[in-house]
N, C-alpha and C. Protein backbone atom coordinates (compact mmCIF):
# COMPACT_ATOMS: atom_id res chain seq x y z
N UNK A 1 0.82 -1.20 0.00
CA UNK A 1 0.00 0.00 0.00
C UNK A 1 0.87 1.26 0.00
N UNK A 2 2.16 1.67 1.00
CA UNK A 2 2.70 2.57 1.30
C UNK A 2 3.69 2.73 -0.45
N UNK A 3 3.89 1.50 -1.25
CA UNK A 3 4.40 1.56 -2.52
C UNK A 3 3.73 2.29 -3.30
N UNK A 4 2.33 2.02 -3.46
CA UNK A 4 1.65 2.28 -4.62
C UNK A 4 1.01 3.65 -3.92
N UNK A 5 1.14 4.26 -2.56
CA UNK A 5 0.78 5.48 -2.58
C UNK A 5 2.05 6.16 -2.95
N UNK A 6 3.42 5.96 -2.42
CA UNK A 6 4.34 6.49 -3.00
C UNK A 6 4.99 6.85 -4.40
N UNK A 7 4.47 5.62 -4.93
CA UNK A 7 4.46 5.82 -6.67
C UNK A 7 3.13 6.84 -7.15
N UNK A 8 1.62 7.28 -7.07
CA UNK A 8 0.98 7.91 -6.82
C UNK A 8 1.57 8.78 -6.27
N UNK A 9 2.38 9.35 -5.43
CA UNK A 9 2.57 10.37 -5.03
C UNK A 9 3.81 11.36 -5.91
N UNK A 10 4.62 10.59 -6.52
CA UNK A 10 5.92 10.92 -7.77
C UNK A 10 4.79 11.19 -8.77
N UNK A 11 4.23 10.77 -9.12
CA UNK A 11 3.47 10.87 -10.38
C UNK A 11 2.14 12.42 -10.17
N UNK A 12 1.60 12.24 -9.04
CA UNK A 12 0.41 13.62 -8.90
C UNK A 12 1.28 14.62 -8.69
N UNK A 13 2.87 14.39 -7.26
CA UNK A 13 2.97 15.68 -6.81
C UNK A 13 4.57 15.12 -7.47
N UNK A 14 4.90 15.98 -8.37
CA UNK A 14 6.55 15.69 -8.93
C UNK A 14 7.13 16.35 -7.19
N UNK A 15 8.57 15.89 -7.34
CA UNK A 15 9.28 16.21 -5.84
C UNK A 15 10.44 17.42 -6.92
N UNK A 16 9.66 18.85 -7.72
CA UNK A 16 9.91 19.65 -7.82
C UNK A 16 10.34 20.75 -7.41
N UNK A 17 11.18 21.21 -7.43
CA UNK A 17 11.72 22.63 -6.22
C UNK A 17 10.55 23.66 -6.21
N UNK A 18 9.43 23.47 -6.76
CA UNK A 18 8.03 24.46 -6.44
C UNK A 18 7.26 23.88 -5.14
N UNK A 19 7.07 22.36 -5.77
CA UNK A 19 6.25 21.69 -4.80
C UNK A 19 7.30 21.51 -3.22
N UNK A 20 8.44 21.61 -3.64
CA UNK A 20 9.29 21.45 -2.11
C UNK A 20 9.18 22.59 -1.22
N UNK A 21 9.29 23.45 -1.91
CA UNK A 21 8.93 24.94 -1.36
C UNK A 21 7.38 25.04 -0.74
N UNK A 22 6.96 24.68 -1.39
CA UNK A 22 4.89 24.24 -0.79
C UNK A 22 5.35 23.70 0.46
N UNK A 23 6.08 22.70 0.62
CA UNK A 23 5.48 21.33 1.38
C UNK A 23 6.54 22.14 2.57
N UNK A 24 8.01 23.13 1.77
CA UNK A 24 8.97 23.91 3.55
C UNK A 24 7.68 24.85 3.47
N UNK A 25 6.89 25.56 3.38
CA UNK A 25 6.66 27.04 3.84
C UNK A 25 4.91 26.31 4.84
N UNK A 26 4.30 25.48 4.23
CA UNK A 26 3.71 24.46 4.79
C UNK A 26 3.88 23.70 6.30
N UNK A 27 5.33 23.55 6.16
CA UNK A 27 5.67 22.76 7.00
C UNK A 27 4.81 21.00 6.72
N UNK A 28 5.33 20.26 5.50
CA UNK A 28 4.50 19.10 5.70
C UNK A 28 6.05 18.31 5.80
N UNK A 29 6.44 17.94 7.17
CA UNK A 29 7.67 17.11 7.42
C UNK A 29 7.00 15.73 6.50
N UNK A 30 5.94 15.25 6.38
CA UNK A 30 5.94 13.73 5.68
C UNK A 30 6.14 13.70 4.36
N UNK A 31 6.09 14.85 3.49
CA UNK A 31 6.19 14.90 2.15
C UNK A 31 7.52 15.53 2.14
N UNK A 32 8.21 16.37 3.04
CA UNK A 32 9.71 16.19 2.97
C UNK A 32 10.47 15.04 2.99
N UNK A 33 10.18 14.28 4.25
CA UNK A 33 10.61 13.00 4.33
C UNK A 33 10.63 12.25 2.81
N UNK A 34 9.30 12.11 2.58
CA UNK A 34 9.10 11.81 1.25
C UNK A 34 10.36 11.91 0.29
N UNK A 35 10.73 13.25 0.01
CA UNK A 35 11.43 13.91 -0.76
C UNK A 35 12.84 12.86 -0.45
N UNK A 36 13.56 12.45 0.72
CA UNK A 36 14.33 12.15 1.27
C UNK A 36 14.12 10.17 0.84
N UNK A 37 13.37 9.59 0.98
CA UNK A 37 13.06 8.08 0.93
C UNK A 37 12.82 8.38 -0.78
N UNK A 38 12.96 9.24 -1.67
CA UNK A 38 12.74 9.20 -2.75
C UNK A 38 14.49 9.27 -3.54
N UNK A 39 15.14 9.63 -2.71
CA UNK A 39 16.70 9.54 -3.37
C UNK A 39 16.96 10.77 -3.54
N UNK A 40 16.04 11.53 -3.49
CA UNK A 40 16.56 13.28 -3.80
C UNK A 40 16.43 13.95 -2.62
N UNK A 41 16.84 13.55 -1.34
CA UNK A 41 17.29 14.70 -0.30
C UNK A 41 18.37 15.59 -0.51
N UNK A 42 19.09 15.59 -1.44
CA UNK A 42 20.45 16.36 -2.25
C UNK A 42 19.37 18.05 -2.05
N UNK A 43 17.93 17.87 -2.79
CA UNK A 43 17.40 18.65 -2.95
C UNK A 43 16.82 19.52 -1.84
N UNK A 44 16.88 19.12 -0.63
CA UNK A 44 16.70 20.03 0.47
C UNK A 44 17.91 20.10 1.35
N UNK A 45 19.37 20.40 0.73
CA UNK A 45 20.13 20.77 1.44
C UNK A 45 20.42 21.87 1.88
N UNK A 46 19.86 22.53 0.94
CA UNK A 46 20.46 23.95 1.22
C UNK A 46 19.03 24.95 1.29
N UNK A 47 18.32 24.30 1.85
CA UNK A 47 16.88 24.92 1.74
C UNK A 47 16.66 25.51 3.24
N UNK A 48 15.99 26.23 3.40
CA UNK A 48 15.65 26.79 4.97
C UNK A 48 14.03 27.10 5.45
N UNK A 49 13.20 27.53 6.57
CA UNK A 49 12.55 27.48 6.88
C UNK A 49 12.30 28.42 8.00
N UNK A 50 10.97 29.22 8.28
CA UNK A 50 11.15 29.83 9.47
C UNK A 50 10.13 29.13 10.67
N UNK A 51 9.67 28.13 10.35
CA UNK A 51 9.24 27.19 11.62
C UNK A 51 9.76 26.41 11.73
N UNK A 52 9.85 26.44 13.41
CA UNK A 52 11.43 25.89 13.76
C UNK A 52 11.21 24.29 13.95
N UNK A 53 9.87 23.18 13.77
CA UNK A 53 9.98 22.16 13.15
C UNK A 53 10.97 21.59 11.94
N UNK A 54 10.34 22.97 10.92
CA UNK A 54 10.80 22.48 9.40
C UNK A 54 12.39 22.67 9.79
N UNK A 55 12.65 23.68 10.47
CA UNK A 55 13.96 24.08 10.57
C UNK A 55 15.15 22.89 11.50
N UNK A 56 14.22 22.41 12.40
CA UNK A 56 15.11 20.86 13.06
C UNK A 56 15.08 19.64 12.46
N UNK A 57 13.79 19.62 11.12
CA UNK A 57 14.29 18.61 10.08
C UNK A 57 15.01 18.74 9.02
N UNK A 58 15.11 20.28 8.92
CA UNK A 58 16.12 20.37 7.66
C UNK A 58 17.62 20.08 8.16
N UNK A 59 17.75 20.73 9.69
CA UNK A 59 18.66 19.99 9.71
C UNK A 59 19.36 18.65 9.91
N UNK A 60 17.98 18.01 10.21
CA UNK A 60 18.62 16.63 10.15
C UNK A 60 18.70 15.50 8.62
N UNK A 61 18.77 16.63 7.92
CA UNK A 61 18.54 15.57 6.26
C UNK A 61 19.48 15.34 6.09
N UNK A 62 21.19 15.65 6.35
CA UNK A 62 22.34 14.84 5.95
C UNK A 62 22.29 13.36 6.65
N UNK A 63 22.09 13.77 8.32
CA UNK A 63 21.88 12.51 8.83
C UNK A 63 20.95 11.02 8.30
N UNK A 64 19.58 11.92 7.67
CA UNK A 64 18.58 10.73 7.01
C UNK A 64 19.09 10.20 5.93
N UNK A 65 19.80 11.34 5.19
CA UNK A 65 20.51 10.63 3.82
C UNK A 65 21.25 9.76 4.37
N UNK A 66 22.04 9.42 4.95
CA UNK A 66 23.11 8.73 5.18
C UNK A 66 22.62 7.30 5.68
N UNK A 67 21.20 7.57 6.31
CA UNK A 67 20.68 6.71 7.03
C UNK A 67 20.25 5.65 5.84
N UNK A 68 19.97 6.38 4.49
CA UNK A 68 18.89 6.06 3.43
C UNK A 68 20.32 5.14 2.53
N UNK A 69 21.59 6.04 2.90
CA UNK A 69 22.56 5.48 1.63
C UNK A 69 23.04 4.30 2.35
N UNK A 70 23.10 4.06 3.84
CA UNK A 70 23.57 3.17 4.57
C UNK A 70 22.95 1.86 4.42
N UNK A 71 21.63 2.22 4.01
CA UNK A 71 20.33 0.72 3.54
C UNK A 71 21.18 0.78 2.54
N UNK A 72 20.87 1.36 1.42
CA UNK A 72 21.30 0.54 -0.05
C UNK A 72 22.44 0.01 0.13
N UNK A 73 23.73 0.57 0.81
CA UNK A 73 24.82 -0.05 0.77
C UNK A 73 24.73 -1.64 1.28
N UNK A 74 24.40 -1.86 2.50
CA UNK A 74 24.12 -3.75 2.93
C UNK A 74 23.25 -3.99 2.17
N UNK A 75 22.09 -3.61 1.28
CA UNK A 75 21.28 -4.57 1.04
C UNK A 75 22.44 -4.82 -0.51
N UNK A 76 23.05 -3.73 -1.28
CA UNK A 76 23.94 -4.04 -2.08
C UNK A 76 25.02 -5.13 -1.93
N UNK A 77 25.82 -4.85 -0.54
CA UNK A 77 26.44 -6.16 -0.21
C UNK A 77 25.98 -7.53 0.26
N UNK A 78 24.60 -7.66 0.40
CA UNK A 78 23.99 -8.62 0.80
C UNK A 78 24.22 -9.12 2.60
N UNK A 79 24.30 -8.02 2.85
CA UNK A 79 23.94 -8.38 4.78
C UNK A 79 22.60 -7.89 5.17
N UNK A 80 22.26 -9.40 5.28
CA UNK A 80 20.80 -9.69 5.53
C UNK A 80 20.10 -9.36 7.45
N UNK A 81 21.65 -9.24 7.87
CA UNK A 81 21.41 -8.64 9.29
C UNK A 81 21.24 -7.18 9.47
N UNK A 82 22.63 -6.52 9.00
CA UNK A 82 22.45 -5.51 8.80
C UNK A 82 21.16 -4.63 8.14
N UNK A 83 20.70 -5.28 7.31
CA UNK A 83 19.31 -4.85 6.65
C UNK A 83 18.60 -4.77 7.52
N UNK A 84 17.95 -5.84 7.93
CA UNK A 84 17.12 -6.06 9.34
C UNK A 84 17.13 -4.71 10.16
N UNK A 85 18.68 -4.87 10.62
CA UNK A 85 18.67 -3.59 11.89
C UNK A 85 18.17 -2.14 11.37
N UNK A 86 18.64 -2.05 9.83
CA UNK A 86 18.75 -0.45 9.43
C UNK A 86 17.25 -0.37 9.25
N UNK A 87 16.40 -1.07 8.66
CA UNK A 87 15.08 -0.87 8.23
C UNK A 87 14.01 -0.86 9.76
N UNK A 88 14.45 0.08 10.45
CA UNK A 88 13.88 0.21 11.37
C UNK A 88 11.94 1.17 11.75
N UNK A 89 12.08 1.40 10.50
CA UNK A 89 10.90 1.94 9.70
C UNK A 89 10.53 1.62 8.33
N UNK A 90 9.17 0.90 8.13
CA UNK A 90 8.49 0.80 7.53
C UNK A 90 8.75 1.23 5.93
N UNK A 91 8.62 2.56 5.95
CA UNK A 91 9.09 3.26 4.81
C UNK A 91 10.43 3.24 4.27
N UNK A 92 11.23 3.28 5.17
CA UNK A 92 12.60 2.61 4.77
C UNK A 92 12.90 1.95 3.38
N UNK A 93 11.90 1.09 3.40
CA UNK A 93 11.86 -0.34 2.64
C UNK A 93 11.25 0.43 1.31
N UNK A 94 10.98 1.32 1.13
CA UNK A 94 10.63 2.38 -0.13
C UNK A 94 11.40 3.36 -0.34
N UNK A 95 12.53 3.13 0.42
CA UNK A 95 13.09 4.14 -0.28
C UNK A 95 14.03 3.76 -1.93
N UNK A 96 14.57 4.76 -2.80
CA UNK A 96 15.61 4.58 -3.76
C UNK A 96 16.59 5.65 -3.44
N UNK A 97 17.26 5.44 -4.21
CA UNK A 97 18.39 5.68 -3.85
C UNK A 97 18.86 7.72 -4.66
N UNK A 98 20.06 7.73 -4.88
CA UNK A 98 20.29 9.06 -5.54
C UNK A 98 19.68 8.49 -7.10
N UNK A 99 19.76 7.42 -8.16
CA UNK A 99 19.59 6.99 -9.24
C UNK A 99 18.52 6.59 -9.72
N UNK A 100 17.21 6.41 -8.43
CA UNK A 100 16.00 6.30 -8.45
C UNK A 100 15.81 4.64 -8.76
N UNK A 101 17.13 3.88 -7.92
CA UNK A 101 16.97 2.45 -7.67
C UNK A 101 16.13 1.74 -6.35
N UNK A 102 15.35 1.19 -6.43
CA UNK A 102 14.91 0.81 -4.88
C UNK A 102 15.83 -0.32 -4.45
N UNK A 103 15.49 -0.78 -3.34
CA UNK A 103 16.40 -1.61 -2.49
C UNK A 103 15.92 -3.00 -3.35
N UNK A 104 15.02 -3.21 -3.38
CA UNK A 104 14.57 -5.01 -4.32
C UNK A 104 14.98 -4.60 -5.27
N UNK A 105 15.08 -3.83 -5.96
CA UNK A 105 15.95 -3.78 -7.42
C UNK A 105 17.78 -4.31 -7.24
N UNK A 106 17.85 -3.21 -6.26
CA UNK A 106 19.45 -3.10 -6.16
C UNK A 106 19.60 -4.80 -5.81
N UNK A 107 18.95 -5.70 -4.43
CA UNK A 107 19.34 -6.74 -4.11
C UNK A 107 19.36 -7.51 -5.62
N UNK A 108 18.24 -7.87 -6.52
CA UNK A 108 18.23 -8.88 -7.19
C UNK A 108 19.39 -8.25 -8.06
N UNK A 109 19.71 -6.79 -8.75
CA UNK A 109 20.84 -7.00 -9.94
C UNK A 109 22.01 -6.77 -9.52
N UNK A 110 22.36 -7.40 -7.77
CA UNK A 110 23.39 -7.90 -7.31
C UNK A 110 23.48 -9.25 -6.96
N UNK A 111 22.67 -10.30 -6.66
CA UNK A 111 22.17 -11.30 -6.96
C UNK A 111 22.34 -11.36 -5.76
N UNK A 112 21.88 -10.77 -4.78
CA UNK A 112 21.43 -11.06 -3.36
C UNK A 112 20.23 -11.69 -3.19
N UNK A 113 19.94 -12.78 -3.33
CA UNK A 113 18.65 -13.44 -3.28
C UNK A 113 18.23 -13.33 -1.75
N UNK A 114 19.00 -13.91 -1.19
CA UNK A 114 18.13 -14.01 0.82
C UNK A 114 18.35 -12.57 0.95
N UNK A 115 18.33 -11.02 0.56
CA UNK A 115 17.72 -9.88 0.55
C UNK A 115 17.25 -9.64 -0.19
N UNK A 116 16.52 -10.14 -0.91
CA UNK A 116 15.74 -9.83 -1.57
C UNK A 116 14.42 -10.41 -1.77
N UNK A 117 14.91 -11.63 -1.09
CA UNK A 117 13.32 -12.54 -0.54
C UNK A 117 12.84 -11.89 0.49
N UNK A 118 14.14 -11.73 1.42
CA UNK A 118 13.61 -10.76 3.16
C UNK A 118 12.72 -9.72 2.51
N UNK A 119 12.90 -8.65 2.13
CA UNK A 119 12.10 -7.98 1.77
C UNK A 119 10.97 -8.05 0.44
N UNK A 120 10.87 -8.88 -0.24
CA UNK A 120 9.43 -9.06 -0.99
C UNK A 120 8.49 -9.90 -0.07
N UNK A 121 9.07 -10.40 1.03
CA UNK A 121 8.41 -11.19 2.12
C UNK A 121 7.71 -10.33 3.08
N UNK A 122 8.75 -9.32 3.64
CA UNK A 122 8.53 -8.66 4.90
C UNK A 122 7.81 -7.18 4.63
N UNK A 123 8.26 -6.51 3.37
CA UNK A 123 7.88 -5.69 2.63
C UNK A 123 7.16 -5.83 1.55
N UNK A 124 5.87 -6.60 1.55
CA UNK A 124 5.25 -6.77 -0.46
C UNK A 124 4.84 -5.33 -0.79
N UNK A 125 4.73 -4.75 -0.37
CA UNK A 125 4.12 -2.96 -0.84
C UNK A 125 5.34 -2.91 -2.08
N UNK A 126 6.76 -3.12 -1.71
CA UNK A 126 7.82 -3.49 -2.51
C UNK A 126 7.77 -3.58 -3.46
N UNK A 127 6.82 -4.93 -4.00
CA UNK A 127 6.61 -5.15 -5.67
C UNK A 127 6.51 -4.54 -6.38
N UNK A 128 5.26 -3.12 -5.38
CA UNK A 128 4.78 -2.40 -6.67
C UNK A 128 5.60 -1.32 -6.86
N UNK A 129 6.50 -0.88 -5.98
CA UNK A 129 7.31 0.17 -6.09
C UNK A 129 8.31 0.15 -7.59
N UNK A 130 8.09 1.36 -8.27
CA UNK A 130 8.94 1.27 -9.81
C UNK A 130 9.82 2.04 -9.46
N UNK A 131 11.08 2.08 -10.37
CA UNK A 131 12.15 2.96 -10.37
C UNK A 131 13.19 3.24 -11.28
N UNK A 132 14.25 3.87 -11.36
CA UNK A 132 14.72 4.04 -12.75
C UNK A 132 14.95 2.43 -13.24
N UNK A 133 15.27 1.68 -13.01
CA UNK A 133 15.43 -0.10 -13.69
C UNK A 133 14.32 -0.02 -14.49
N UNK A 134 12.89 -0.05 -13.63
CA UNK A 134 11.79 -0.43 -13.77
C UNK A 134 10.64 0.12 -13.65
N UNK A 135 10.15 0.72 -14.98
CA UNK A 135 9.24 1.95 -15.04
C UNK A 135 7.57 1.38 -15.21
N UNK A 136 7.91 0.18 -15.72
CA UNK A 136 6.31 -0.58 -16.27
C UNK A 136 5.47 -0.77 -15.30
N UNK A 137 5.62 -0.80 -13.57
CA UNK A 137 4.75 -1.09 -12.85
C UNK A 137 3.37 0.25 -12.84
């Protein structure tokens, strides 16, 4: 479900520097986040805010990136523990990367099979998630 609203959500609201600006002056931290589990937190680095919510999550977007590049990296090397621990949220498991790869993409065209079962198992929202590989869903 959280796939196919997220794909629905790339497609109604592009993660455009207009609509990012909506969602800082707004203050909608979940469609920032968004922005961030989508591979393009690059795009609110240098962005600012005068409510001081938006302003304690902007500053924590190097930290989330890292959090986001730290998944792809084990599920790329195939540590099926490490995965486990990092996907400590739900959404996690939707995110892609800077290239607009998701994590079940990256596992299978590294041929990580036991991560990539873990998550079409633990995560099916997964399936439907498309990305630059895989645009047809």
């Amino acid at each position: 479900m959280i796939g196919i609203l997220l794909s629905v959500l790339c497609i109604v609201l592009p993660m455009n520097s207009s609509n990012i600006r909506q969602w800082l002056k707004a203050g909608d931290l979940e469609k920032l986040e968004d922005v961030i589990i989508d591979g393009q937190g690059q795009k609110l680095l240098k962005e600012s805010s005068a409510d001081d919510k938006t302003r304690a999550f902007l500053r924590s977007v190097p930290d989330r990136i890292s959090k986001m590049d730290a998944i792809h990296k084990v599920v790329e090397e195939g540590d099926l523990r490490q995965t486990k621990n990092l996907l400590d949220r739900r959404k996690y498991a939707m995110s892609r990367d800077k290239n607009g790869v998701s994590l079940l993409h990256k596992a299978v065209m590294n041929g990580r099979t036991e991560v990539a079962e873990y998550l079409a198992s633990n995560y099916p929202e997964i399936l439907n998630l498309t990305d630059a590989v895989s645009k047809h869903n």
